[in-house]
N, C-alpha and C. Protein backbone atom coordinates (compact mmCIF):
# COMPACT_ATOMS: atom_id res chain seq x y z
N UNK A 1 167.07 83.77 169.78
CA UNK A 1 167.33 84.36 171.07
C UNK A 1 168.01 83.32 171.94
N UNK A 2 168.75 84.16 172.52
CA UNK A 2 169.94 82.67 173.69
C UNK A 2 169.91 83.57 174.71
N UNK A 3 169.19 83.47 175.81
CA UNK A 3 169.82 84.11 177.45
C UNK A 3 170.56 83.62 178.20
N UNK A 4 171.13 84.27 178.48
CA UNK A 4 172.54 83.22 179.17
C UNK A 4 173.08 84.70 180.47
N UNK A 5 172.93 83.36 181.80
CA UNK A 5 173.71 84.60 182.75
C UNK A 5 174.26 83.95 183.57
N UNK A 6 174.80 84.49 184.05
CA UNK A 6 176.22 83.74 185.27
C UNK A 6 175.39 82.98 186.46
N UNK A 7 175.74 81.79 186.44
CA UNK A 7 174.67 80.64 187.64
C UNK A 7 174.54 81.05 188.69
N UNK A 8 175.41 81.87 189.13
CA UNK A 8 175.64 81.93 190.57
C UNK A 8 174.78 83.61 190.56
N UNK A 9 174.48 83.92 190.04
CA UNK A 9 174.29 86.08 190.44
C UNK A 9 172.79 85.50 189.53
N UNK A 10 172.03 86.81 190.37
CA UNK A 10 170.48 86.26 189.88
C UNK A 10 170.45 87.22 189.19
N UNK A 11 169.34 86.94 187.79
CA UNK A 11 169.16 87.30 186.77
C UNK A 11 168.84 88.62 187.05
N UNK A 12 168.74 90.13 185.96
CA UNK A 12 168.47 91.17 185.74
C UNK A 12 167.15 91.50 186.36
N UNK A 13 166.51 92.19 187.23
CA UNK A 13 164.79 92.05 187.73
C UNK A 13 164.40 93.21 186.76
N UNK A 14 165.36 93.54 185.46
CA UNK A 14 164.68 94.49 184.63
C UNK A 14 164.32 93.26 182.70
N UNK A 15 165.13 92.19 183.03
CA UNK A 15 164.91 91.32 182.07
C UNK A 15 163.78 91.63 180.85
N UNK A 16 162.40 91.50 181.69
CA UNK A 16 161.35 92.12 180.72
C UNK A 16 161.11 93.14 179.97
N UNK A 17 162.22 94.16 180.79
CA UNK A 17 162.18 95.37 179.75
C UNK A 17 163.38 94.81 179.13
N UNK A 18 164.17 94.54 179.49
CA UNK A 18 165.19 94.33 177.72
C UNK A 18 164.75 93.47 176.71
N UNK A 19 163.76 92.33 176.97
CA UNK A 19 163.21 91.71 175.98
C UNK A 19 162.10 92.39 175.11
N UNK A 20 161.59 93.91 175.82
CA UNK A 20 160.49 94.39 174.85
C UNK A 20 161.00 94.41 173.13
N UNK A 21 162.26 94.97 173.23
CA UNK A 21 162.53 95.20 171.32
C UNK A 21 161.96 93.63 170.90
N UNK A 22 162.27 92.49 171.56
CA UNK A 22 161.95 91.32 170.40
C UNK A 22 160.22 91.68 170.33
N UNK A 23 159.46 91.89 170.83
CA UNK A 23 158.01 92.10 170.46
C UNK A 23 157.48 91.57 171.75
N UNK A 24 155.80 91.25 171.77
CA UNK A 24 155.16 91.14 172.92
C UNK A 24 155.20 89.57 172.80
N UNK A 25 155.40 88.47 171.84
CA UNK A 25 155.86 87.11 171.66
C UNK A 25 156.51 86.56 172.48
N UNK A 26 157.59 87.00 172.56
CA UNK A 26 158.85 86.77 173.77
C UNK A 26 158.56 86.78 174.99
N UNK A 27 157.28 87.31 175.49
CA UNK A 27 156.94 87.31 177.11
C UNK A 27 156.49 85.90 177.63
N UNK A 28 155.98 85.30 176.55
CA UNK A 28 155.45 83.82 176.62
C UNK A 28 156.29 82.92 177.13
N UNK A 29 157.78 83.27 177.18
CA UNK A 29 158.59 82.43 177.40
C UNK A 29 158.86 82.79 178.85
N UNK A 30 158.20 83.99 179.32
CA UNK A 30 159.39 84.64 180.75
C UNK A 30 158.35 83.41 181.41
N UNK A 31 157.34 82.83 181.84
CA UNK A 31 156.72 81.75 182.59
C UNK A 31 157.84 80.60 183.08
N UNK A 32 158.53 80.11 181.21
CA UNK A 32 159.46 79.01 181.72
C UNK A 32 160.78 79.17 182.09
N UNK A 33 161.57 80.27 181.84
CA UNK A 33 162.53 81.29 182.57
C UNK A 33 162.13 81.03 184.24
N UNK A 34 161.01 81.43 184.57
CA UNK A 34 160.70 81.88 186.22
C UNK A 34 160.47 80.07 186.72
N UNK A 35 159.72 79.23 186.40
CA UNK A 35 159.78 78.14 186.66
C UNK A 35 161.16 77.75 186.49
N UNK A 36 162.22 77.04 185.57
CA UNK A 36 163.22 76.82 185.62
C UNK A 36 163.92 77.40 186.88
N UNK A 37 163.99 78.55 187.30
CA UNK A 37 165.18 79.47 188.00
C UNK A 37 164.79 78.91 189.76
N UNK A 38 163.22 78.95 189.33
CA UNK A 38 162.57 78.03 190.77
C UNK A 38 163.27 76.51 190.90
N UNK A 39 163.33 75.89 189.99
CA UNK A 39 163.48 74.27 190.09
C UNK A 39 165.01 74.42 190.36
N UNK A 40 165.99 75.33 190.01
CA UNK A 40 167.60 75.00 190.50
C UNK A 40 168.01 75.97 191.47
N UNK A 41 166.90 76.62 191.87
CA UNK A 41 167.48 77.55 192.90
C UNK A 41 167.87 77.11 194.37
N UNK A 42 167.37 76.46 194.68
CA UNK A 42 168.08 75.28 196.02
C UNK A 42 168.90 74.67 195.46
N UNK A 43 168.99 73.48 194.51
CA UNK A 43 170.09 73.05 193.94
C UNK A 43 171.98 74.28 193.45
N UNK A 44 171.58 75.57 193.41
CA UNK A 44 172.56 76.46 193.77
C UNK A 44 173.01 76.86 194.76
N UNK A 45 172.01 76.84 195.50
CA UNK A 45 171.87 77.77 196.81
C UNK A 45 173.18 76.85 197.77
N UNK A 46 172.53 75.66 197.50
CA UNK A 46 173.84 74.43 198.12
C UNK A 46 175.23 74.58 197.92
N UNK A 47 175.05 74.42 196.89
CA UNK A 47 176.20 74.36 195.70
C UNK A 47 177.36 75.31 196.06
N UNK A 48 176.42 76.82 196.56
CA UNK A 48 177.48 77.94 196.65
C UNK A 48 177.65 78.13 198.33
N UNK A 49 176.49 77.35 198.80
CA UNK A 49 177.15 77.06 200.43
C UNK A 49 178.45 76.45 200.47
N UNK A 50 178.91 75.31 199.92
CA UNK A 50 179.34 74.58 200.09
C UNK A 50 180.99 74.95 199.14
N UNK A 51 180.60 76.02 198.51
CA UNK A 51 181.44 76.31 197.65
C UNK A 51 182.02 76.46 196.45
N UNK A 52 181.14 74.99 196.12
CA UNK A 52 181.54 74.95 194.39
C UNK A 52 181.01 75.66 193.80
N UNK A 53 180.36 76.73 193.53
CA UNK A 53 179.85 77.57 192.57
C UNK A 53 179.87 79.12 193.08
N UNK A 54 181.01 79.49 192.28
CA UNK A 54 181.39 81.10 192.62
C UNK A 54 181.15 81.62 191.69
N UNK A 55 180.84 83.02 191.53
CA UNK A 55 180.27 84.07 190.64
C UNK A 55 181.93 84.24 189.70
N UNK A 56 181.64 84.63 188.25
CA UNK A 56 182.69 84.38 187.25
C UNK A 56 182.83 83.77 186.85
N UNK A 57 182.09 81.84 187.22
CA UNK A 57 183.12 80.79 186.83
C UNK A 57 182.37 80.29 186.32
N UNK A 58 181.04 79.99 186.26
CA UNK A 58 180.07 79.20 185.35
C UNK A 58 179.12 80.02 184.39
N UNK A 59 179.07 79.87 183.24
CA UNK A 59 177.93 80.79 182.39
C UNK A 59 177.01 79.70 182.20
N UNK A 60 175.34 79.99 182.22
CA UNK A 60 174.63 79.26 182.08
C UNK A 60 173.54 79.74 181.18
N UNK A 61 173.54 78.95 180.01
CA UNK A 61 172.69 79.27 178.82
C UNK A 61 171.09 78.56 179.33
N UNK A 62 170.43 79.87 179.83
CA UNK A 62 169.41 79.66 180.17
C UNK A 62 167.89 79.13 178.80
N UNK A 63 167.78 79.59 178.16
CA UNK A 63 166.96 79.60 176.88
C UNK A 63 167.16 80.02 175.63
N UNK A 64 167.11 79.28 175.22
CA UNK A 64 167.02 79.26 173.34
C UNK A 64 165.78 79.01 172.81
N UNK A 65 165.47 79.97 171.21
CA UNK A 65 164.42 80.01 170.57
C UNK A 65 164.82 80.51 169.53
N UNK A 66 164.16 80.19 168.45
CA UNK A 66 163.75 80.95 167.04
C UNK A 66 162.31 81.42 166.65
N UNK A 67 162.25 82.11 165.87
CA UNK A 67 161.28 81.65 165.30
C UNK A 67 161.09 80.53 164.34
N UNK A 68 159.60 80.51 164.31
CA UNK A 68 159.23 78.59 163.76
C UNK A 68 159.44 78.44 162.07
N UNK A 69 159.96 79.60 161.57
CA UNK A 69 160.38 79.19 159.97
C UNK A 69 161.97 79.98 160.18
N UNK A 70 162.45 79.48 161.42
CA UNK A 70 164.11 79.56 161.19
C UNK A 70 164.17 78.02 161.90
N UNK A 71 163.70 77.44 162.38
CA UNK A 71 163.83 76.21 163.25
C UNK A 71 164.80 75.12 162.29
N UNK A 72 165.21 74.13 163.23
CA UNK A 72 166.23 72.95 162.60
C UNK A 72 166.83 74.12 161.39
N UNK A 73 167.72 75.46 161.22
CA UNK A 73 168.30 75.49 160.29
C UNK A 73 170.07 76.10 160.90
N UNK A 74 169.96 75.81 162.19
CA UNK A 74 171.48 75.81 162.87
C UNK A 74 171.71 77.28 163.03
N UNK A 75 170.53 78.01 163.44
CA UNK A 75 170.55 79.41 164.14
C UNK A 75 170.96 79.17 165.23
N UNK A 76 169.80 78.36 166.39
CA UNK A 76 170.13 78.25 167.79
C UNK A 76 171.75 77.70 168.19
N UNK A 77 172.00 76.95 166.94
CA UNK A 77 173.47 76.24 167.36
C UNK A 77 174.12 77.35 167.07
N UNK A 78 174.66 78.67 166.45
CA UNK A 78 175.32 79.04 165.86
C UNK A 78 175.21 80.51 167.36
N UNK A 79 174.34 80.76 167.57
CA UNK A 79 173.96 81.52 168.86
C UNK A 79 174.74 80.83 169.61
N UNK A 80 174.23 79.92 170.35
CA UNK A 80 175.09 79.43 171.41
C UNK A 80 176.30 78.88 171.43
N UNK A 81 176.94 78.92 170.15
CA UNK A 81 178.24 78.95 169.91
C UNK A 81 179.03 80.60 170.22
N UNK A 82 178.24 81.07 169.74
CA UNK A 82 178.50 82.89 170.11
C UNK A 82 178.47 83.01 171.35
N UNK A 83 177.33 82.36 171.82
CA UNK A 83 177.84 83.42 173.34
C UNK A 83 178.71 82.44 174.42
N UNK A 84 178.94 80.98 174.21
CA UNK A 84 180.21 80.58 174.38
C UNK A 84 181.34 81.10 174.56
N UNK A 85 181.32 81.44 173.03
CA UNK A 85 182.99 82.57 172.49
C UNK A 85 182.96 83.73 173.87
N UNK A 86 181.56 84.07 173.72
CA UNK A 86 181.56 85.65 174.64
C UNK A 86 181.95 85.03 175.70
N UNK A 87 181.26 84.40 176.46
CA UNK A 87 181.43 83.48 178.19
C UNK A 87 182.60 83.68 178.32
N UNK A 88 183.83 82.56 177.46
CA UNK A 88 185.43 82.76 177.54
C UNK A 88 185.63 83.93 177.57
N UNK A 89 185.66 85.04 176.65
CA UNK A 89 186.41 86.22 176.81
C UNK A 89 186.32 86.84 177.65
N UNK A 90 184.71 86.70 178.56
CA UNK A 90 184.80 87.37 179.90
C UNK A 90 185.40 86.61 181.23
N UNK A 91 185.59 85.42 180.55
CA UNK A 91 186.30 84.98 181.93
C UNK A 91 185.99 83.38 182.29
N UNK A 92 185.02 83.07 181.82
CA UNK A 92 183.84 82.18 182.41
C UNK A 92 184.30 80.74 182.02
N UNK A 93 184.67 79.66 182.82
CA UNK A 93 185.69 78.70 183.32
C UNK A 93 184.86 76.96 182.45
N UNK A 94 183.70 77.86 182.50
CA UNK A 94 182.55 76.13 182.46
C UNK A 94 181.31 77.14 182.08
N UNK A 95 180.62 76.14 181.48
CA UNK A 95 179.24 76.60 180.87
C UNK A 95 178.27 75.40 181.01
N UNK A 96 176.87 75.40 181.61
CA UNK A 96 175.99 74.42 181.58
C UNK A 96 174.55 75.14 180.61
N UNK A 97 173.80 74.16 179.97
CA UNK A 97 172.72 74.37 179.24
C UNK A 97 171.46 73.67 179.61
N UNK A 98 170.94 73.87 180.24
CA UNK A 98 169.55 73.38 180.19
C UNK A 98 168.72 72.83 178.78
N UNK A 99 168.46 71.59 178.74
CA UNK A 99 167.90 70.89 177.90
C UNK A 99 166.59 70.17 177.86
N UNK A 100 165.81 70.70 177.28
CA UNK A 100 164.52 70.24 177.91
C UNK A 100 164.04 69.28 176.68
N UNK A 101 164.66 68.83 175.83
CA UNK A 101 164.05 67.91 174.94
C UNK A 101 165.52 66.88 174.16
N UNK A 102 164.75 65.95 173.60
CA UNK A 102 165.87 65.38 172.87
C UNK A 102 166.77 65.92 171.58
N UNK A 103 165.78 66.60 171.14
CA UNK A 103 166.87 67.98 169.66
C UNK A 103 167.46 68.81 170.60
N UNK A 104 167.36 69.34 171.58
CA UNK A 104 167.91 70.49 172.30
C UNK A 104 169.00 69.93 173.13
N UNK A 105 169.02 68.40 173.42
CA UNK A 105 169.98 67.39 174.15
C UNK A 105 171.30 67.12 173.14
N UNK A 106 170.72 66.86 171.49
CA UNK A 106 171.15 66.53 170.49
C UNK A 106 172.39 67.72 170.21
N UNK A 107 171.93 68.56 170.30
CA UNK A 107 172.56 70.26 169.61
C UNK A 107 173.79 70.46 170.57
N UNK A 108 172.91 70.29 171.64
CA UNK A 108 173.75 70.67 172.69
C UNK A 108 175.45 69.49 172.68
N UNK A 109 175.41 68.43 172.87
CA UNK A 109 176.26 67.20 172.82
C UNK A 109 177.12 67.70 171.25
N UNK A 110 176.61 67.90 169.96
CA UNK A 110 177.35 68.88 169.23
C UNK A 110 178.41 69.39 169.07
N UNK A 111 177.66 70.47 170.03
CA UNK A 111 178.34 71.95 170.20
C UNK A 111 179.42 71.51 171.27
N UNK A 112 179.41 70.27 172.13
CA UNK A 112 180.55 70.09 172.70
C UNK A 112 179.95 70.25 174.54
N UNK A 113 178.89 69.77 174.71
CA UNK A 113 178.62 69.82 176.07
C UNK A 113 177.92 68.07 176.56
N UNK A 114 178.34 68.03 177.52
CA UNK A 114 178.33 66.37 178.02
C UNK A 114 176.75 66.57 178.70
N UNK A 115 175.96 65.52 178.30
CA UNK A 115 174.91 65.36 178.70
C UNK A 115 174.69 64.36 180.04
N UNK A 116 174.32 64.99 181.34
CA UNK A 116 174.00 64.51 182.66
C UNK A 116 173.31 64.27 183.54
């Protein structure tokens, strides 16, 4: 699973229902979804005062997961290579990833994103 939504426009407030098909598993994660969105939401809020961050121009790959007997086998990389591809075709100028560990820092640098 890779969620990914435009930095600037706030996420779907129906999110939880589109995650029901993955199972009741997947809700475990909406906690660090809602924390995260808390910790950069002033850090945007600025951002788009001030200007630099307009709706269209940044896609932001919010969370990645597998399950734990697909792990280290280049699913998550191969996802977020996909919705990359997608980001461009809709338009989307720059892409940032949230990285919360050193394999997820690792993947990311990879796939072609500068670590900051």
């Amino acid at each position: 699973v890779v969620i990914a939504s435009d930095l600037v426009k706030e996420a779907p407030f129906d999110l939880e229902k589109r995650m029901a098909p993955l199972g009741s598993k997947s809700f475990n994660c909406l906690w660090l979804l809602r924390f995260l969105e808390e910790l950069e939401s002033d850090y945007v809020a600025n951002k788009i005062d001030i200007g630099e961050f307009v709706p269209g121009n940044t896609l932001e790959l919010k969370f990645s997961a597998v399950h734990k007997g697909f792990t280290r086998k280049g699913v998550v990389t191969k996802l977020k290579k996909r919705m990359l591809e997608v980001g461009k075709r809709q338009g989307y100028k720059h892409a940032i990833s949230e990285a919360t560990n050193t394999y997820s820092q690792e993947q990311n640098k990879k796939i072609g994103f500068k670590i900051v």
